[in-house]
PDB file of N, CA and C in Angstrom:
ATOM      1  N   UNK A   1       8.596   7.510 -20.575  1.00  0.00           N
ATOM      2  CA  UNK A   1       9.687   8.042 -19.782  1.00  0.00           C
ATOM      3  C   UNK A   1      10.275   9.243 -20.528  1.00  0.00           C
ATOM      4  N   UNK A   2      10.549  10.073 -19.789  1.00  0.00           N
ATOM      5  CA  UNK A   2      11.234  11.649 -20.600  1.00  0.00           C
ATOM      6  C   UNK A   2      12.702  12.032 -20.016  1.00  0.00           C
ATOM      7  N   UNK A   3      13.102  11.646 -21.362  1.00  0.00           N
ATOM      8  CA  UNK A   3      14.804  12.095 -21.397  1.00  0.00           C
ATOM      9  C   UNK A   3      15.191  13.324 -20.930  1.00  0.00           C
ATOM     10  N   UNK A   4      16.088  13.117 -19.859  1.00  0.00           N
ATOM     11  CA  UNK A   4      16.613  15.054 -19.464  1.00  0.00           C
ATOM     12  C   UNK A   4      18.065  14.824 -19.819  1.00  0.00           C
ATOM     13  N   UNK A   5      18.797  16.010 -19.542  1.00  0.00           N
ATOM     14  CA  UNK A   5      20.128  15.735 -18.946  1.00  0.00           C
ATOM     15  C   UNK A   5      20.202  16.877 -18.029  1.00  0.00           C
ATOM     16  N   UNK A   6      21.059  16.380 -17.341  1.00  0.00           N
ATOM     17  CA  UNK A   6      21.440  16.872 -16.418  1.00  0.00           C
ATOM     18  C   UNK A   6      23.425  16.997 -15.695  1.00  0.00           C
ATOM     19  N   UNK A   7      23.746  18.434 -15.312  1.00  0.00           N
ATOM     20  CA  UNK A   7      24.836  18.272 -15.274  1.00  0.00           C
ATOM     21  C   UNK A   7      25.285  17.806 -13.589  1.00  0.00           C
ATOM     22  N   UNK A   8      26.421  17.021 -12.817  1.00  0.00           N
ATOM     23  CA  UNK A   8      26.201  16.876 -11.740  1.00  0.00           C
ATOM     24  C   UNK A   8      27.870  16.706 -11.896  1.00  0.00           C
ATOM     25  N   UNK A   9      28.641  16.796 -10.499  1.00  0.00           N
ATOM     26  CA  UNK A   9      30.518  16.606 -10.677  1.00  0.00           C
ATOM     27  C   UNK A   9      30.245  15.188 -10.824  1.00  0.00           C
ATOM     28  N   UNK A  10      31.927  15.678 -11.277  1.00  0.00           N
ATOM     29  CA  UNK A  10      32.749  14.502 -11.417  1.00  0.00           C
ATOM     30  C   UNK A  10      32.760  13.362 -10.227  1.00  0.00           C
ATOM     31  N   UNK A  11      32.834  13.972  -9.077  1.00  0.00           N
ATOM     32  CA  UNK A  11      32.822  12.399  -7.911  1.00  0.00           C
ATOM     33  C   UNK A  11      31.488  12.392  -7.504  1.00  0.00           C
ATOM     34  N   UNK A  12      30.519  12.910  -8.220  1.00  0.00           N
ATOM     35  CA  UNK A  12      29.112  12.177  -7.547  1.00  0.00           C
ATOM     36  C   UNK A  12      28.603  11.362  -8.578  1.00  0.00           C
ATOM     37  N   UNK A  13      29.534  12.119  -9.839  1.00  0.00           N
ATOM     38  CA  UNK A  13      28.650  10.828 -10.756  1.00  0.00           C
ATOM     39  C   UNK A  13      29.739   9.699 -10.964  1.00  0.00           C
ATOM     40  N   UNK A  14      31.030   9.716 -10.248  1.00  0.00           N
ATOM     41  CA  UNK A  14      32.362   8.476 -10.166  1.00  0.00           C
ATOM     42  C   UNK A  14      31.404   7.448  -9.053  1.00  0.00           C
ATOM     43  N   UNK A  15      30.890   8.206  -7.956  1.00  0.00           N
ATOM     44  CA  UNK A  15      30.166   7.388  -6.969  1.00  0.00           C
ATOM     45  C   UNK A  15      29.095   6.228  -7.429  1.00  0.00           C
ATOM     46  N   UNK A  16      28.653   7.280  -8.562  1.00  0.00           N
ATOM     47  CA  UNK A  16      26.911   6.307  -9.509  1.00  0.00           C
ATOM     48  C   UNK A  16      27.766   5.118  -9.905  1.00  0.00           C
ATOM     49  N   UNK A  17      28.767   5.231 -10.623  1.00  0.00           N
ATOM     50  CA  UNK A  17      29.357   4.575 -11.823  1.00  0.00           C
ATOM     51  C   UNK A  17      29.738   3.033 -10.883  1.00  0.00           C
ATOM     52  N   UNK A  18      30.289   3.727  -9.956  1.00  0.00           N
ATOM     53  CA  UNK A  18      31.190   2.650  -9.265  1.00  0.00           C
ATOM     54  C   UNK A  18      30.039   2.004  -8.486  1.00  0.00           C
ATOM     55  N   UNK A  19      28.970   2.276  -7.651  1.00  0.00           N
ATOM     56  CA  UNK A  19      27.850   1.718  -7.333  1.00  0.00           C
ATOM     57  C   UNK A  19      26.665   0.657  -8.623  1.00  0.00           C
ATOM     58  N   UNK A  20      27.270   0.992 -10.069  1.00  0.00           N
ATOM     59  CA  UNK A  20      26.055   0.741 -10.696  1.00  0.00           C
ATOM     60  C   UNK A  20      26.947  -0.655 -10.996  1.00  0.00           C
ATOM     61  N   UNK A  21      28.298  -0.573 -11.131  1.00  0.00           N
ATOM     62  CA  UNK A  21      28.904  -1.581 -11.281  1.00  0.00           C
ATOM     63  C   UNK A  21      29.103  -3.130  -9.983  1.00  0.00           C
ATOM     64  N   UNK A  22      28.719  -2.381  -8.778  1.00  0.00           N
ATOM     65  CA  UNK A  22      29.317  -3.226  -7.784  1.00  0.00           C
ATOM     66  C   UNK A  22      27.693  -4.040  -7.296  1.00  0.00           C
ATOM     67  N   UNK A  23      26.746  -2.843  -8.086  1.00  0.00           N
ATOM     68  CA  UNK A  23      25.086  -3.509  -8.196  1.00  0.00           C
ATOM     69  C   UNK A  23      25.194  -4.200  -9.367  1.00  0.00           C
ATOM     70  N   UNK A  24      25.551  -3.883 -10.505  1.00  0.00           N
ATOM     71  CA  UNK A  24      25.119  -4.807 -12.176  1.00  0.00           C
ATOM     72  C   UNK A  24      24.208  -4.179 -12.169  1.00  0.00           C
ATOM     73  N   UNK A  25      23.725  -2.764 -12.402  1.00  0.00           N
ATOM     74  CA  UNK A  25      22.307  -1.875 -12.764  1.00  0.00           C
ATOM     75  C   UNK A  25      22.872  -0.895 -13.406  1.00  0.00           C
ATOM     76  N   UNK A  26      22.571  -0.368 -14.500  1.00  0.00           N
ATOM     77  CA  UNK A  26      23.303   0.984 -15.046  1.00  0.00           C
ATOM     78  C   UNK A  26      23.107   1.950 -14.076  1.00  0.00           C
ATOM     79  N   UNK A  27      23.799   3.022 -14.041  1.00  0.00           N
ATOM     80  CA  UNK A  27      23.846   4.444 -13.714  1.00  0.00           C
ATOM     81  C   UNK A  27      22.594   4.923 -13.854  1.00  0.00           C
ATOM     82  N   UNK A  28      22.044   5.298 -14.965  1.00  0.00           N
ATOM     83  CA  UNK A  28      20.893   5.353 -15.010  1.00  0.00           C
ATOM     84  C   UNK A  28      19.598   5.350 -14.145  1.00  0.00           C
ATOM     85  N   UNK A  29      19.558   3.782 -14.114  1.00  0.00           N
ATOM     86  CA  UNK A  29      18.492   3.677 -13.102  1.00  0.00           C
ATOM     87  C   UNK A  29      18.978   3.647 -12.183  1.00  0.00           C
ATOM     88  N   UNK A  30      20.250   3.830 -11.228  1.00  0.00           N
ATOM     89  CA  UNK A  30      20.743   4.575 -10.283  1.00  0.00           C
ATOM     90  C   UNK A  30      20.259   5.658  -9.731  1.00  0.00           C
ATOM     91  N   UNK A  31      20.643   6.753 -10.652  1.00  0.00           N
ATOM     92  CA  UNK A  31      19.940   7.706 -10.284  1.00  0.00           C
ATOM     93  C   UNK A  31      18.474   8.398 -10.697  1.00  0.00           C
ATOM     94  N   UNK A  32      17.833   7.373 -11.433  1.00  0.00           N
ATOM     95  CA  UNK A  32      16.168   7.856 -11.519  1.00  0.00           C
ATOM     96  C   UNK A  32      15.806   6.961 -10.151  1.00  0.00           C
ATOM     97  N   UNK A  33      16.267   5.806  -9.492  1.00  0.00           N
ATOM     98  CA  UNK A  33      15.806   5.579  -8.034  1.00  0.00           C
ATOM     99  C   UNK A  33      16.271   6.331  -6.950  1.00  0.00           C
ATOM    100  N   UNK A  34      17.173   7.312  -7.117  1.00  0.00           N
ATOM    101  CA  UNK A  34      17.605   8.444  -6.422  1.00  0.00           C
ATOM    102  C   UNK A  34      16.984   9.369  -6.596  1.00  0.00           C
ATOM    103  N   UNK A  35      16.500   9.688  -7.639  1.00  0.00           N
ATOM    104  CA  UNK A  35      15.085  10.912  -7.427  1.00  0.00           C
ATOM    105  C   UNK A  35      14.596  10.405  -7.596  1.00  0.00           C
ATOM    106  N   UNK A  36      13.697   9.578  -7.491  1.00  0.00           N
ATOM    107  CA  UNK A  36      12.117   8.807  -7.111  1.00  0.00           C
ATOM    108  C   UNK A  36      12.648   8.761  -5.461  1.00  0.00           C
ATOM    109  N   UNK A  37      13.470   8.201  -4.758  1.00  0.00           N
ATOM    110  CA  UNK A  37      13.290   8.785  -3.098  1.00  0.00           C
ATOM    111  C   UNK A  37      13.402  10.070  -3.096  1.00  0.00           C
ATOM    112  N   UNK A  38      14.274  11.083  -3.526  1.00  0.00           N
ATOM    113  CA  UNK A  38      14.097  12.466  -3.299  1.00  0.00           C
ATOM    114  C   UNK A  38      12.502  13.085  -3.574  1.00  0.00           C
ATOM    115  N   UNK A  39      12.218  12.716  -4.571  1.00  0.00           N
ATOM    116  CA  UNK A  39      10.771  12.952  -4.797  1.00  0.00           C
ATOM    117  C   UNK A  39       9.800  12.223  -3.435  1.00  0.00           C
ATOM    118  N   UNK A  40       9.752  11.130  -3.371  1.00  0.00           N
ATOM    119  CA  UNK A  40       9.162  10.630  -2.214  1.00  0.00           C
ATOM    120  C   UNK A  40       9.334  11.202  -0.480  1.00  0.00           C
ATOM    121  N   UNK A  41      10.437  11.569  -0.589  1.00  0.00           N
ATOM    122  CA  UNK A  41      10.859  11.937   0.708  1.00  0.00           C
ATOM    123  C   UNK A  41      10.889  13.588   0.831  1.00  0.00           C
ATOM    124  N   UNK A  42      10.912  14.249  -0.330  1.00  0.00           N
ATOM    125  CA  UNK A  42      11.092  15.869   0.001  1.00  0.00           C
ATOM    126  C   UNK A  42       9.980  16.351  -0.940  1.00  0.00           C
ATOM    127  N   UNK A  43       9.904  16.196  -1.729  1.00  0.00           N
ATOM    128  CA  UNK A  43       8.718  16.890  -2.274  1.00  0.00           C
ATOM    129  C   UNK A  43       7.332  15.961  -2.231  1.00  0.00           C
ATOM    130  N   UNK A  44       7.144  15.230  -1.683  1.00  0.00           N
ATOM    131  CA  UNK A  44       5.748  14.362  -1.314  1.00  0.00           C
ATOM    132  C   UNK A  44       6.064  13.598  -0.046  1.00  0.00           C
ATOM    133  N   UNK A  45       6.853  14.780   1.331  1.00  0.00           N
ATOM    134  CA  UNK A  45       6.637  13.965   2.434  1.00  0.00           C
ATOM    135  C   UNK A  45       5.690  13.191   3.060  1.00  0.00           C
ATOM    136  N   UNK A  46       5.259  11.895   3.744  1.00  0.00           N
ATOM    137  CA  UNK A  46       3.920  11.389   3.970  1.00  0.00           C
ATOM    138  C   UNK A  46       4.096  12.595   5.233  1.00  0.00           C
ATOM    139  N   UNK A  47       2.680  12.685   5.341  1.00  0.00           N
ATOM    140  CA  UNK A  47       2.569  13.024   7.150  1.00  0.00           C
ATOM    141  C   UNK A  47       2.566  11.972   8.590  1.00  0.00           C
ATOM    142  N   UNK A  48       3.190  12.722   9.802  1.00  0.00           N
ATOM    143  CA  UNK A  48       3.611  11.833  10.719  1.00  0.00           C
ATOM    144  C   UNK A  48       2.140  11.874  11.549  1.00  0.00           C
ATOM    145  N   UNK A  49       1.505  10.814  11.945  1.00  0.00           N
ATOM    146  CA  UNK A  49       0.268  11.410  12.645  1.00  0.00           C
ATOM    147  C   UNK A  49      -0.017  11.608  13.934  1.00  0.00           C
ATOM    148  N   UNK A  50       1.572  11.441  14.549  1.00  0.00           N
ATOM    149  CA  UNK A  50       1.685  12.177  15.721  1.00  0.00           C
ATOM    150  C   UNK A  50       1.538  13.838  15.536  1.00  0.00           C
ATOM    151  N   UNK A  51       1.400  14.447  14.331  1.00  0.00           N
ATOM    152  CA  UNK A  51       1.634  15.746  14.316  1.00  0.00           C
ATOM    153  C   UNK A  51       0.010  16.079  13.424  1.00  0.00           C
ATOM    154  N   UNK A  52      -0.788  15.159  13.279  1.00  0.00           N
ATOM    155  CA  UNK A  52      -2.058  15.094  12.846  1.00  0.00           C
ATOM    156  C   UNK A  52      -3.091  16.213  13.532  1.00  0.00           C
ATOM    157  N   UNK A  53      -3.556  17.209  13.249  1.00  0.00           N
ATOM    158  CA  UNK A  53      -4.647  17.660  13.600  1.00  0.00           C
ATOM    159  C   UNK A  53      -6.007  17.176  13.450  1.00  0.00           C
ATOM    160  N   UNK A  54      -7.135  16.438  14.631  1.00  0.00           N
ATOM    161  CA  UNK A  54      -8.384  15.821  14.199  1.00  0.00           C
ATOM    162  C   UNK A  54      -9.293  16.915  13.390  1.00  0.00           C
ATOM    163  N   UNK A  55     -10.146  16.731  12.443  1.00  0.00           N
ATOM    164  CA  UNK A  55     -11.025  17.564  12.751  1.00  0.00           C
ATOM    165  C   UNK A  55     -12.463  17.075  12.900  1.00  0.00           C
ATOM    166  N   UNK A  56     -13.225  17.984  13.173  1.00  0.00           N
ATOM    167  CA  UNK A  56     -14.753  17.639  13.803  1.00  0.00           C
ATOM    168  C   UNK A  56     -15.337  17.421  12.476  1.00  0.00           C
ATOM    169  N   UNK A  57     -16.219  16.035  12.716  1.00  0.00           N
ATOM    170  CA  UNK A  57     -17.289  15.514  11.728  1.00  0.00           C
ATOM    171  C   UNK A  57     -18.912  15.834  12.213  1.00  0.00           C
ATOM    172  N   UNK A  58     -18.743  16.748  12.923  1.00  0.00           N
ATOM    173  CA  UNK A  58     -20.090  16.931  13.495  1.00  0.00           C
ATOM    174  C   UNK A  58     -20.359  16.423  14.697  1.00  0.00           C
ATOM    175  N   UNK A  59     -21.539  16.422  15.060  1.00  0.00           N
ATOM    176  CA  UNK A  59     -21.919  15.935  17.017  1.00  0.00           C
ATOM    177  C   UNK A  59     -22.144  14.527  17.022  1.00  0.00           C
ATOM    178  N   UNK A  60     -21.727  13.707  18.104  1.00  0.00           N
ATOM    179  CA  UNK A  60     -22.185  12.649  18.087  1.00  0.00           C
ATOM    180  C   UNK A  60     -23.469  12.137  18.266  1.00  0.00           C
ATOM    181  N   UNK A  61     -23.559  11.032  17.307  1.00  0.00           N
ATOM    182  CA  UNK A  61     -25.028  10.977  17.208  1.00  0.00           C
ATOM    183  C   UNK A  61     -25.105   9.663  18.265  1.00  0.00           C
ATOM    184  N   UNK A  62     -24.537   8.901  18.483  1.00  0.00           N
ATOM    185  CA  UNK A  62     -24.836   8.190  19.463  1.00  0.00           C
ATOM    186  C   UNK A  62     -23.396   7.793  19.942  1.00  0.00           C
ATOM    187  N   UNK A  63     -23.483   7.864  21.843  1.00  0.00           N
ATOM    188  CA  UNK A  63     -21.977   7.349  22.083  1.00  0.00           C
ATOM    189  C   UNK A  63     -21.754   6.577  22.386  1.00  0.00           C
ATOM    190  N   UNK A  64     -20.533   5.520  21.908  1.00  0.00           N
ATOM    191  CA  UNK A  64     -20.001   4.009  21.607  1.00  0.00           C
ATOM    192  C   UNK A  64     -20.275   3.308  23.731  1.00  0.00           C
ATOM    193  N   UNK A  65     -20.513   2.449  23.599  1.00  0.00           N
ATOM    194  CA  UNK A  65     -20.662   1.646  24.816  1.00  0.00           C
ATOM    195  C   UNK A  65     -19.158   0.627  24.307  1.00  0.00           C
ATOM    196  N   UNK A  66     -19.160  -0.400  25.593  1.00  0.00           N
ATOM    197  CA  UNK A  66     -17.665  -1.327  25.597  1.00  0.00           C
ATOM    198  C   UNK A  66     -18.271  -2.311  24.815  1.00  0.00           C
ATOM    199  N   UNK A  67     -19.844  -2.620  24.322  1.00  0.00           N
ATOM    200  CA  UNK A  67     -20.018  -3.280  23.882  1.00  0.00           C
ATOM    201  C   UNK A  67     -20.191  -3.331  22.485  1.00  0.00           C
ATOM    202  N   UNK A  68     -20.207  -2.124  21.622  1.00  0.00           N
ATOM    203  CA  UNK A  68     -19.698  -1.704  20.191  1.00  0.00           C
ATOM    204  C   UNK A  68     -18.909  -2.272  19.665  1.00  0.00           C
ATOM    205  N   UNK A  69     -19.105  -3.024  18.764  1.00  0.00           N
ATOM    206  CA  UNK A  69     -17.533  -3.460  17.638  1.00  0.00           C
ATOM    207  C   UNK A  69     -17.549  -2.996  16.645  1.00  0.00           C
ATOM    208  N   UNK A  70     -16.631  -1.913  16.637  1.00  0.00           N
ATOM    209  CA  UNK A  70     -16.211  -0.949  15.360  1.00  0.00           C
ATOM    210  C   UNK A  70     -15.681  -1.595  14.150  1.00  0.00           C
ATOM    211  N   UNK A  71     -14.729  -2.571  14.473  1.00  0.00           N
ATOM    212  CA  UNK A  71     -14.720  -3.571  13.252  1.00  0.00           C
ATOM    213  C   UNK A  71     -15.510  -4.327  12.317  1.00  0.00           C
ATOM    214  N   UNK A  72     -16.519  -4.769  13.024  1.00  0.00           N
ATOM    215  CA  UNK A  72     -17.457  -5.591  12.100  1.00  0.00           C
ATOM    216  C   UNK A  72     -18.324  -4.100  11.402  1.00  0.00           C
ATOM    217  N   UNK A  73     -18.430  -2.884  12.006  1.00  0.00           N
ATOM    218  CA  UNK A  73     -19.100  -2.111  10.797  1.00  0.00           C
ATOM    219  C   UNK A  73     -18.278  -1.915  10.034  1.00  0.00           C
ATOM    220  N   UNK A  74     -16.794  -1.745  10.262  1.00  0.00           N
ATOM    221  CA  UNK A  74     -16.039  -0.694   8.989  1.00  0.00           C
ATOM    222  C   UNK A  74     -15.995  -2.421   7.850  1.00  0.00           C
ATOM    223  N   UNK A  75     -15.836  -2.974   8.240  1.00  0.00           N
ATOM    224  CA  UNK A  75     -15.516  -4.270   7.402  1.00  0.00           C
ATOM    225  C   UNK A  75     -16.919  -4.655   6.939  1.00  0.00           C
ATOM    226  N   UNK A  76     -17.813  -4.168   7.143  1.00  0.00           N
ATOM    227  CA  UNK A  76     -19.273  -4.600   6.709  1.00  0.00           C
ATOM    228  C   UNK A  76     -19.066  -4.919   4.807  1.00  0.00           C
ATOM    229  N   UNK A  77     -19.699  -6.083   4.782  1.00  0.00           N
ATOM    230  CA  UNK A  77     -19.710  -6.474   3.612  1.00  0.00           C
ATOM    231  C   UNK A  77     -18.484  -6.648   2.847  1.00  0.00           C
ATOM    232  N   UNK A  78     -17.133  -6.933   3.932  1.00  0.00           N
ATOM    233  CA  UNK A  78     -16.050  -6.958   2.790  1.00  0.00           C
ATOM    234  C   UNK A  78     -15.351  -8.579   3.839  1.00  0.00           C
ATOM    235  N   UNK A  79     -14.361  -9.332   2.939  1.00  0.00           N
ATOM    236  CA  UNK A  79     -14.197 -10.381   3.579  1.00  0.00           C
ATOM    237  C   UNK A  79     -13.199 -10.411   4.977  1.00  0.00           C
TER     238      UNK A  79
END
């Protein structure tokens, strides 16, 4: 783990203090789980895959009938 400091006001870090107390967790790991979501959420947004672009794997080599079960291949050999 790598020590920083960092400067931040007076009522955001009164907010940590009084939260770390009303949790029983130091300040501290207060706010390293406050940037671990900032990190998670703004600088490593997941993608939504409603907003997914497909792309092409090439032509189909053969096309699926109703009688295909896509499951038993992707699961092939696993329990």
């Amino acid at each position: 783990m790598k020590t920083i400091t960092i400067n931040v006001s007076e009522p955001v870090y009164a907010e940590f203090r009084a939260a770390s107390r009303t949790l029983g967790q130091p300040t501290s790991q207060l706010i390293r789980e406050a940037m671990e979501l900032y990190r998670n959420e703004r600088l490593r947004p997941r993608q939504d895959l409603s907003n997914f672009t497909p792309r092409s794997v090439g032509r189909v080599i053969e096309p699926l009938t109703t009688n295909d079960d896509l499951l038993d291949e992707m699961m092939d050999g696993q329990p």
